[in-house]
C-alpha atoms as a PDB file:
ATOM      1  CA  UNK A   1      11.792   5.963 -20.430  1.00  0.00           C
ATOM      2  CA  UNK A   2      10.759   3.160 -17.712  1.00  0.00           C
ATOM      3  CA  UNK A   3       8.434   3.733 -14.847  1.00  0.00           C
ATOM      4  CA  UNK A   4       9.552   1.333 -11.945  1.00  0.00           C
ATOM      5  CA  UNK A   5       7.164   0.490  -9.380  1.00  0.00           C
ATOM      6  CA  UNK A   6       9.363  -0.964  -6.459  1.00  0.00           C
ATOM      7  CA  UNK A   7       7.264  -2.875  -3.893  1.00  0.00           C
ATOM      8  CA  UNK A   8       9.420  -2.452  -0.312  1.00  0.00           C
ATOM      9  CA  UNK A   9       7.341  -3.318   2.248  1.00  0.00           C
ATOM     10  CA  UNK A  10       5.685  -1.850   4.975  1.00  0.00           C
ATOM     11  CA  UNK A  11       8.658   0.674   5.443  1.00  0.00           C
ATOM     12  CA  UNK A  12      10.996  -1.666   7.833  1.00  0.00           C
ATOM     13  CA  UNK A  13      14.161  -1.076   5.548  1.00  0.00           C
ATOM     14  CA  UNK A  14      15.081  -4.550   6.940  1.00  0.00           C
ATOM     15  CA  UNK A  15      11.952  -5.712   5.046  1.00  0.00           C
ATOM     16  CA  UNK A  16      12.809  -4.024   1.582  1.00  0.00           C
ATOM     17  CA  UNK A  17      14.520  -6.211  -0.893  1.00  0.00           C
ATOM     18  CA  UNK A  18      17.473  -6.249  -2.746  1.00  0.00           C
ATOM     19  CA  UNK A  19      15.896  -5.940  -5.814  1.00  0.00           C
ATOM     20  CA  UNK A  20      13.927  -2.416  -4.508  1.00  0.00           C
ATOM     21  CA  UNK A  21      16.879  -1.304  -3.359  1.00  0.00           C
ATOM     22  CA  UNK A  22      19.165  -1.586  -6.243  1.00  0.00           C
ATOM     23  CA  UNK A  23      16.900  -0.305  -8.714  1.00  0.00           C
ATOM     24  CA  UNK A  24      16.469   3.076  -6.560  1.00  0.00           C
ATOM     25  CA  UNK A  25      20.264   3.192  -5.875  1.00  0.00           C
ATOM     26  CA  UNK A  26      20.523   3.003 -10.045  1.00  0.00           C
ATOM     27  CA  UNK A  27      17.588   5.577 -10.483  1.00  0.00           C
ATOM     28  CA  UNK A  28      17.574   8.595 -13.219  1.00  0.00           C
ATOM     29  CA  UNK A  29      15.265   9.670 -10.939  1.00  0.00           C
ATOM     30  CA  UNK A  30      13.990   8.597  -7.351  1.00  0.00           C
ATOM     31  CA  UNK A  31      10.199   9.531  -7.135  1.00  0.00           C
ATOM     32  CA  UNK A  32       9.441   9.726  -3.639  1.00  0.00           C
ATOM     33  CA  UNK A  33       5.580   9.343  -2.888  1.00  0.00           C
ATOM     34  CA  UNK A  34       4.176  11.245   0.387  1.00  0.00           C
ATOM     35  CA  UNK A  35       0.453  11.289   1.324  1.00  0.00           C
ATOM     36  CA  UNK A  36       0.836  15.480   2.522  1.00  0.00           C
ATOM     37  CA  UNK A  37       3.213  18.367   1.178  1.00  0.00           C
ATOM     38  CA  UNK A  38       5.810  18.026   3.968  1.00  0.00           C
ATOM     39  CA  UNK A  39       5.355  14.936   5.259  1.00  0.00           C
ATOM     40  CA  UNK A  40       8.380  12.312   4.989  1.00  0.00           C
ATOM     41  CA  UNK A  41       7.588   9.540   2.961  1.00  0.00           C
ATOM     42  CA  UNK A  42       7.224   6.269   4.131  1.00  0.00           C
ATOM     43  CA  UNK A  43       8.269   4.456   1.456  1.00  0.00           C
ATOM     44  CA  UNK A  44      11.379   6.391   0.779  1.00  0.00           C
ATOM     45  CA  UNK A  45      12.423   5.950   4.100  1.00  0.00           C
ATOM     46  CA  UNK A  46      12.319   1.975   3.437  1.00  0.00           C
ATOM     47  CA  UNK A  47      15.193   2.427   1.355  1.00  0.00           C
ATOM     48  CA  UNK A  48      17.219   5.065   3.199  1.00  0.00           C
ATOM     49  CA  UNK A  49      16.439   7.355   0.329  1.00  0.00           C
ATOM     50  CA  UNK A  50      18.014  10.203   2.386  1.00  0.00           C
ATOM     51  CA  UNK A  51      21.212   8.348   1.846  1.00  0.00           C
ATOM     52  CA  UNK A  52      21.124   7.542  -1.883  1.00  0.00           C
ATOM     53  CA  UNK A  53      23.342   9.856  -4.606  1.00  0.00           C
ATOM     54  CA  UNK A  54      20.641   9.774  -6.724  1.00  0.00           C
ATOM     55  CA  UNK A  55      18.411  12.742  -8.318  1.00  0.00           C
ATOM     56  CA  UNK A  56      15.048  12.808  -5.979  1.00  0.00           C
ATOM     57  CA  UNK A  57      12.210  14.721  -6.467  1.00  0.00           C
ATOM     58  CA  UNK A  58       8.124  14.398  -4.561  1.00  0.00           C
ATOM     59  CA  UNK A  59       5.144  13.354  -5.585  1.00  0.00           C
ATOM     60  CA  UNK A  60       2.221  14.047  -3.130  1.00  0.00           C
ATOM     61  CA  UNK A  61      -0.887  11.189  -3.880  1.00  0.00           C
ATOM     62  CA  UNK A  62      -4.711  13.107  -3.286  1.00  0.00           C
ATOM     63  CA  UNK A  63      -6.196  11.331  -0.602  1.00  0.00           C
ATOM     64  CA  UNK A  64      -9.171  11.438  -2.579  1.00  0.00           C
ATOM     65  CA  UNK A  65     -11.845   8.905  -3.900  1.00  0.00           C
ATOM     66  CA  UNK A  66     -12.311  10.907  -6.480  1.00  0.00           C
ATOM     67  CA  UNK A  67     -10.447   8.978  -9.529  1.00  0.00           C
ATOM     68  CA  UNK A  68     -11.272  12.733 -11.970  1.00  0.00           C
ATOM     69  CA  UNK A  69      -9.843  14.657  -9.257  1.00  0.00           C
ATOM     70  CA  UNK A  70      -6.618  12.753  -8.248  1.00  0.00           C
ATOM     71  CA  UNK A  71      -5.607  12.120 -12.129  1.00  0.00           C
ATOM     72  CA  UNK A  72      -5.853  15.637 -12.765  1.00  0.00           C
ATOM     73  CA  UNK A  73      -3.538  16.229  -9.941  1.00  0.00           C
ATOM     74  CA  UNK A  74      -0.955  14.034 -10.505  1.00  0.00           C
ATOM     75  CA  UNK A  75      -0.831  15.180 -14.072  1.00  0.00           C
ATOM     76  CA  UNK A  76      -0.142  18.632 -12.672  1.00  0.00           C
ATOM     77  CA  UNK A  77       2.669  17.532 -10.629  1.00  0.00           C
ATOM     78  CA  UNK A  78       3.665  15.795 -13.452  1.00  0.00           C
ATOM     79  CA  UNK A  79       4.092  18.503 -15.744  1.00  0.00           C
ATOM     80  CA  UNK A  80       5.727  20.535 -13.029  1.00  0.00           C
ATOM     81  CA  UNK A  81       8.149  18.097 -12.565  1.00  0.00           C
ATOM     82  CA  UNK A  82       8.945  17.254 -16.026  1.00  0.00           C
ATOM     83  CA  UNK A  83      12.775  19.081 -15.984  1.00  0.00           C
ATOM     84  CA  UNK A  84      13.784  16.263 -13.731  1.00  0.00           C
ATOM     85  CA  UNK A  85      11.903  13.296 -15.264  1.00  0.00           C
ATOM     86  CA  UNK A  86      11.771  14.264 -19.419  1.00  0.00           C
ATOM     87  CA  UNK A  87      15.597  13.022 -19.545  1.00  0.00           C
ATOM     88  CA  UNK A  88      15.790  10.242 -17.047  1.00  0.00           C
ATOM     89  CA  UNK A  89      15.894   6.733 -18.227  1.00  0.00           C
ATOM     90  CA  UNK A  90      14.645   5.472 -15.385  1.00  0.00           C
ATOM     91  CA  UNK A  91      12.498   6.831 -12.574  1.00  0.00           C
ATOM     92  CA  UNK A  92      12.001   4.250  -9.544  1.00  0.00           C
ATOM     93  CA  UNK A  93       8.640   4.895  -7.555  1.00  0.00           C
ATOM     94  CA  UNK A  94       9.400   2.656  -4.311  1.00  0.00           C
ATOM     95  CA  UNK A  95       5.601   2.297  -3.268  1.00  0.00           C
ATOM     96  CA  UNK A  96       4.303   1.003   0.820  1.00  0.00           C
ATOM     97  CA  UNK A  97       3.816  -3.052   0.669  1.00  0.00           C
ATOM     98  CA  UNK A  98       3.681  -5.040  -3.028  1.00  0.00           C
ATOM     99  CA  UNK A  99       4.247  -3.504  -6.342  1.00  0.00           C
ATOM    100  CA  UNK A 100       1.354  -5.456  -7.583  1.00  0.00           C
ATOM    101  CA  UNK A 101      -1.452  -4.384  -4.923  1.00  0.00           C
ATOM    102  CA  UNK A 102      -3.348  -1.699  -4.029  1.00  0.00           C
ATOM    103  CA  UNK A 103      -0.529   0.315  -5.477  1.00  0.00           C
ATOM    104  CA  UNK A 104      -0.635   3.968  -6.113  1.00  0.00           C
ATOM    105  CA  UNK A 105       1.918   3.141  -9.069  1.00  0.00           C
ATOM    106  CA  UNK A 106      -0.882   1.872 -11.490  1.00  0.00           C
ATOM    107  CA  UNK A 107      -2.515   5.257 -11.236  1.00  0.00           C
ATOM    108  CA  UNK A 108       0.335   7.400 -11.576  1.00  0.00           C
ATOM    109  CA  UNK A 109       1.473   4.974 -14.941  1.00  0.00           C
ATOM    110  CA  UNK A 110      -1.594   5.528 -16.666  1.00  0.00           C
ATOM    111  CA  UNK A 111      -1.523   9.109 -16.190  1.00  0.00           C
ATOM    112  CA  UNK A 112       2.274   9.273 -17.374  1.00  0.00           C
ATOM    113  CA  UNK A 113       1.258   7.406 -20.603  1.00  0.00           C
ATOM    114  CA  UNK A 114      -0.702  10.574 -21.455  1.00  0.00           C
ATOM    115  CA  UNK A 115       2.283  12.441 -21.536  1.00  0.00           C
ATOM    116  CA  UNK A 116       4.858   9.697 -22.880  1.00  0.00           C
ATOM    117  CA  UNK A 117       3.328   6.733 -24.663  1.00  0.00           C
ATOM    118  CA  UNK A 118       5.927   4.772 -24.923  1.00  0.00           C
ATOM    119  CA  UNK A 119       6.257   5.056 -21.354  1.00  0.00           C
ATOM    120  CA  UNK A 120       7.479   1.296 -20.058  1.00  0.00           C
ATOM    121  CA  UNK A 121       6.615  -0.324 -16.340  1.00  0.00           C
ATOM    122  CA  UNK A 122       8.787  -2.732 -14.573  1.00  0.00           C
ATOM    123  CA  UNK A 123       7.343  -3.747 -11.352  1.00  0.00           C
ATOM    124  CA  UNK A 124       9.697  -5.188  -8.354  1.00  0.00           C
ATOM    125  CA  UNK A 125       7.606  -6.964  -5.771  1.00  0.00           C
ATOM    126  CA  UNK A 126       8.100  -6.211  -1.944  1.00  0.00           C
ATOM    127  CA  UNK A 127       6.250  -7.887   0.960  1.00  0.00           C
ATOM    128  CA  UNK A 128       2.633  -7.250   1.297  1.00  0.00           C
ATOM    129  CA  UNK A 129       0.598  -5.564   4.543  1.00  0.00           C
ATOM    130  CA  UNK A 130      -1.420  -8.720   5.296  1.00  0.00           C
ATOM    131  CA  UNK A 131       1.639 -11.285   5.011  1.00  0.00           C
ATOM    132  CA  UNK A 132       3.419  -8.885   7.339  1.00  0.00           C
ATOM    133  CA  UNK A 133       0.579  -8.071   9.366  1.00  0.00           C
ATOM    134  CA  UNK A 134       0.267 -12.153  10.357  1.00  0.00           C
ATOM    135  CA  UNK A 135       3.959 -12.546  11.060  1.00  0.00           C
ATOM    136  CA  UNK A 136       3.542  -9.412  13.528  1.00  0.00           C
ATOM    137  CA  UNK A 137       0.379 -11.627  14.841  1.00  0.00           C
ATOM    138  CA  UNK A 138       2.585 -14.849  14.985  1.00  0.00           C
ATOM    139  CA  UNK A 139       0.053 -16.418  13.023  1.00  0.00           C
ATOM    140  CA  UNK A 140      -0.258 -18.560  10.036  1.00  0.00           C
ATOM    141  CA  UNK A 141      -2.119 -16.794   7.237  1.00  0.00           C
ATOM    142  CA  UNK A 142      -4.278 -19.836   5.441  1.00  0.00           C
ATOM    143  CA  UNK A 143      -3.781 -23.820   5.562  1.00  0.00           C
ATOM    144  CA  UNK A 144      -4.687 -26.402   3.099  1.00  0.00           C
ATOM    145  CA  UNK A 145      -7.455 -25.359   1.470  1.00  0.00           C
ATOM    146  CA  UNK A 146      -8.761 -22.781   3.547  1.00  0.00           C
ATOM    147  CA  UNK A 147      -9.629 -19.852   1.313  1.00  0.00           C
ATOM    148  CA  UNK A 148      -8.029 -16.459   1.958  1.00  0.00           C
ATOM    149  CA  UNK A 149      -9.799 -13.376   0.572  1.00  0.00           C
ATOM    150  CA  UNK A 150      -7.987 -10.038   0.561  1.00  0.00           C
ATOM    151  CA  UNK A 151     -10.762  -7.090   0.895  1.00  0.00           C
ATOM    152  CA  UNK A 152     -10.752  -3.252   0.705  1.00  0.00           C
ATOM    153  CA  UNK A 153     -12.300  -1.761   3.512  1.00  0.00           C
ATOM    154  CA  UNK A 154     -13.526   0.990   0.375  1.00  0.00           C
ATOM    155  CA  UNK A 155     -15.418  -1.898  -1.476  1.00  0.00           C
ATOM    156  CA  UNK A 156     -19.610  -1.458  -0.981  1.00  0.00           C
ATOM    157  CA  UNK A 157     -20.603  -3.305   1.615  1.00  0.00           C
ATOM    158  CA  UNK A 158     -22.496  -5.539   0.085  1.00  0.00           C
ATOM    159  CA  UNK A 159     -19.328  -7.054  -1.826  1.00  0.00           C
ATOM    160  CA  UNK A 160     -17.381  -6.859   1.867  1.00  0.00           C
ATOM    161  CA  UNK A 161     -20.051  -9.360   2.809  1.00  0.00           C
ATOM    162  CA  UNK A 162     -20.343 -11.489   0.710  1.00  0.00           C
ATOM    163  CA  UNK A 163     -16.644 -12.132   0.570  1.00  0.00           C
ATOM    164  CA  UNK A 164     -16.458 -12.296   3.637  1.00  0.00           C
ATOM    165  CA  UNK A 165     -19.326 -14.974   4.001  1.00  0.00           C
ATOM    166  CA  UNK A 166     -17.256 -17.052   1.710  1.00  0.00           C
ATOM    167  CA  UNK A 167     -14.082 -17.151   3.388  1.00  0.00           C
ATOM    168  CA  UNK A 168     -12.319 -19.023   5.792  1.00  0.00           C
ATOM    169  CA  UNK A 169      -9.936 -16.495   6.448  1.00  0.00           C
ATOM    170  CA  UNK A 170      -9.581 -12.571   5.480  1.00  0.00           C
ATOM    171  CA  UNK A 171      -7.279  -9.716   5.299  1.00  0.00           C
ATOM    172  CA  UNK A 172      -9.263  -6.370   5.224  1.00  0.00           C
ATOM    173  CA  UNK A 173      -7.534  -3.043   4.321  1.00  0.00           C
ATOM    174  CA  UNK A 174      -8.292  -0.162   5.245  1.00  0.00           C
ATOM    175  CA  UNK A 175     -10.738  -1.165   8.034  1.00  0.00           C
ATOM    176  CA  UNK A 176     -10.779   2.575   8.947  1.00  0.00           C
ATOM    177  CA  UNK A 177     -13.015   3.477   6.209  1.00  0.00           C
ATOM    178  CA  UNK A 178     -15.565   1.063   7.299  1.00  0.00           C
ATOM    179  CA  UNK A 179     -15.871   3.651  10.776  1.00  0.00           C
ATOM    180  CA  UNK A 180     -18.452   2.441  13.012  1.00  0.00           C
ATOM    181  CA  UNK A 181     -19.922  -0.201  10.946  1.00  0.00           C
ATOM    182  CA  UNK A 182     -17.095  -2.663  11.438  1.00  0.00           C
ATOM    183  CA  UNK A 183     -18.164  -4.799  13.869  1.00  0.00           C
ATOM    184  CA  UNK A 184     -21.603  -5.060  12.764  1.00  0.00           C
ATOM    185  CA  UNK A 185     -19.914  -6.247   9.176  1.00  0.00           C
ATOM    186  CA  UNK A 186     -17.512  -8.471  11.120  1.00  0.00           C
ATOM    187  CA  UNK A 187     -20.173 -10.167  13.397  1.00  0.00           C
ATOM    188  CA  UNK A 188     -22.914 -10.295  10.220  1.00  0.00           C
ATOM    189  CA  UNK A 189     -20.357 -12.586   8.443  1.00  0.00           C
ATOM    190  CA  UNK A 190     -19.159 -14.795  11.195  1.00  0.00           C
ATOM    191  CA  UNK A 191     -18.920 -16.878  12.922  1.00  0.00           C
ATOM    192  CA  UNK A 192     -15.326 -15.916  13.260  1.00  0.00           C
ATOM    193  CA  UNK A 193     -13.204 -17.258  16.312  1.00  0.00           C
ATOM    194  CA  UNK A 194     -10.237 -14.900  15.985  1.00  0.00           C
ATOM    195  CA  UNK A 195      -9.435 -11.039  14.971  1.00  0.00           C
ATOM    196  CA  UNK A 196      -6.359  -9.022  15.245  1.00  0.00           C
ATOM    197  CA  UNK A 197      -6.057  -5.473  13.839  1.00  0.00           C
ATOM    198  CA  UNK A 198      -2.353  -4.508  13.090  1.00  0.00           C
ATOM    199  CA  UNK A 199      -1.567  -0.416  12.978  1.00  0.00           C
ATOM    200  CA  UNK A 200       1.863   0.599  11.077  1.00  0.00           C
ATOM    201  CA  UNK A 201       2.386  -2.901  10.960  1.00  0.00           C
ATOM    202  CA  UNK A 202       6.624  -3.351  10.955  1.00  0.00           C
ATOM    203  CA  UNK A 203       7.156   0.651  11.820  1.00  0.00           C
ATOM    204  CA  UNK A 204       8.359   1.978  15.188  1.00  0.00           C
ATOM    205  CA  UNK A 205       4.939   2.498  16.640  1.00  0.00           C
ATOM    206  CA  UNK A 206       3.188  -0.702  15.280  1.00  0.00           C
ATOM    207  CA  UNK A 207       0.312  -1.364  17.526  1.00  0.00           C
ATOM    208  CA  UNK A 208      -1.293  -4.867  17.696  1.00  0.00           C
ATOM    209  CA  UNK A 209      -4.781  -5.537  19.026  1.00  0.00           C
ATOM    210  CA  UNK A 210      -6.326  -8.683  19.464  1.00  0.00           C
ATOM    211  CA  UNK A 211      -9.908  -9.851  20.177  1.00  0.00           C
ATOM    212  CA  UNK A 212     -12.856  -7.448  20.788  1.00  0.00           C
ATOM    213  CA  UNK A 213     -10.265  -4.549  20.626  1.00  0.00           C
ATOM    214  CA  UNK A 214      -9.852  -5.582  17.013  1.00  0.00           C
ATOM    215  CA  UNK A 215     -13.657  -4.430  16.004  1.00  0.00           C
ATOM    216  CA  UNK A 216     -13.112  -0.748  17.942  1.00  0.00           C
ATOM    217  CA  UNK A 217     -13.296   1.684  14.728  1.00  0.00           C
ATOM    218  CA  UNK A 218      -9.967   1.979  13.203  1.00  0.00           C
ATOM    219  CA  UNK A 219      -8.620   5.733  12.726  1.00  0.00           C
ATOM    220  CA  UNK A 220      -5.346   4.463  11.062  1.00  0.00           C
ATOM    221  CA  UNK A 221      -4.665   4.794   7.674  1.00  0.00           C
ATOM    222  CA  UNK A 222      -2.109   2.098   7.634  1.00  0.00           C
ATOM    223  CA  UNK A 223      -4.474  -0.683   9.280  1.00  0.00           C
ATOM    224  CA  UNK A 224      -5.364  -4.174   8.689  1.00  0.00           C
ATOM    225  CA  UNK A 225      -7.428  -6.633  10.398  1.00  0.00           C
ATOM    226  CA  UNK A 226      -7.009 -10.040  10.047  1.00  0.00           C
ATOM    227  CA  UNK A 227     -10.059 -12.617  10.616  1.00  0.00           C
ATOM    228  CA  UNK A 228     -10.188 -16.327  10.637  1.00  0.00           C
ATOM    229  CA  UNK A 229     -13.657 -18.740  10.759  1.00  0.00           C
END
């Protein structure tokens, strides 16, 4: 059996590729991810899943930070779902932004291999939050040799800062987890002369905000804010 983890964006289905989008149209089994039992998921709706003749079945992700507690829970799920996935060849995961990171895939794979093995991964790229999140901007990402770094807003502070302190420019995900203590981060690292925060970048109700507006605590999940020296 293959696991494929199909990057397709930020959940634009104008912004899902080809590639995504053929491998869940030719899916044993279409594995859509939601964050809450009942909620529609994002990334399924990237590729019209709703529209697709293919076998679907959910898997809800813990929101938790708690890498014990969430394996043990998709395991479960796992093993509940196993009628629909035990005889597939393929099951397509189509994941929020690129295959390759910060994707819930990589957790869900190792906890598969527990249960098959031999389980392979094929992972189909898509386009990632912070690339988006500077078209939405209208502005260029990094030039020359201006270094970029890409930062969880999860990471210890500490290791925020100091990447921060050596970058020219930075993408920062998940700035909501950082609450209050963003803009003291943001201004301890500077000087920076520009910040936008994109919500639900490339959704209906995307919400760009630029300046000091940026640094206001962030209580959207799909967030990033964008920072250049």
């Amino acid at each position: 059996m293959k696991l494929i983890v199909a990057g397709v964006g930020p959940g634009d289905p104008e912004l899902a590729t080809l590639a995504a989008v053929h491998a869940a149209e030719k899916a044993g089994l279409l594995l859509l991810p939601c964050s809450h039992d009942g909620k529609p998921s994002v990334a399924g709706g990237a590729i019209r899943a709703e529209s697709l003749q293919v076998p679907t079945a959910t898997l809800i992700f813990p929101m938790t930070r708690d890498a014990g507690a969430r394996d043990v829970e998709l395991k479960r799920q796992l093993e509940n779902l196993r009628p629909q996935w035990e005889d597939a060849k393929t099951v397509v995961l189509p994941v929020i932004g690129d295959s390759a990171l910060y994707a819930t895939g990589a957790y869900l794979y190792d906890v598969w291999r527990e249960l098959v093995p031999n389980l392979e991964l094929e992972m189909i790229p898509g386009v990632s939050a912070h690339s988006l999140a500077a078209s939405c901007a209208r502005r260029f990402l990094a030039l020359g040799a201006e270094i970029l770094s890409v930062i969880p807003g999860t990471a210890p502070l500490d290791r925020i800062e100091a990447a921060l302190r050596s970058s020219d420019t930075a993408a920062i995900y998940k700035p909501s987890a950082l609450g209050d203590k963003l803009r003291e981060v943001v201004e301890g690292t500077g000087p920076w002369h520009e910040f936008v925060r994109v919500d639900r970048a490339g959704l209906p109700d995307e919400r760009i905000l630029k300046g000091d507006a940026a640094l206001t605590p962030a209580d959207e999940y799909l967030s990033l804010l964008l920072l250049w020296k």
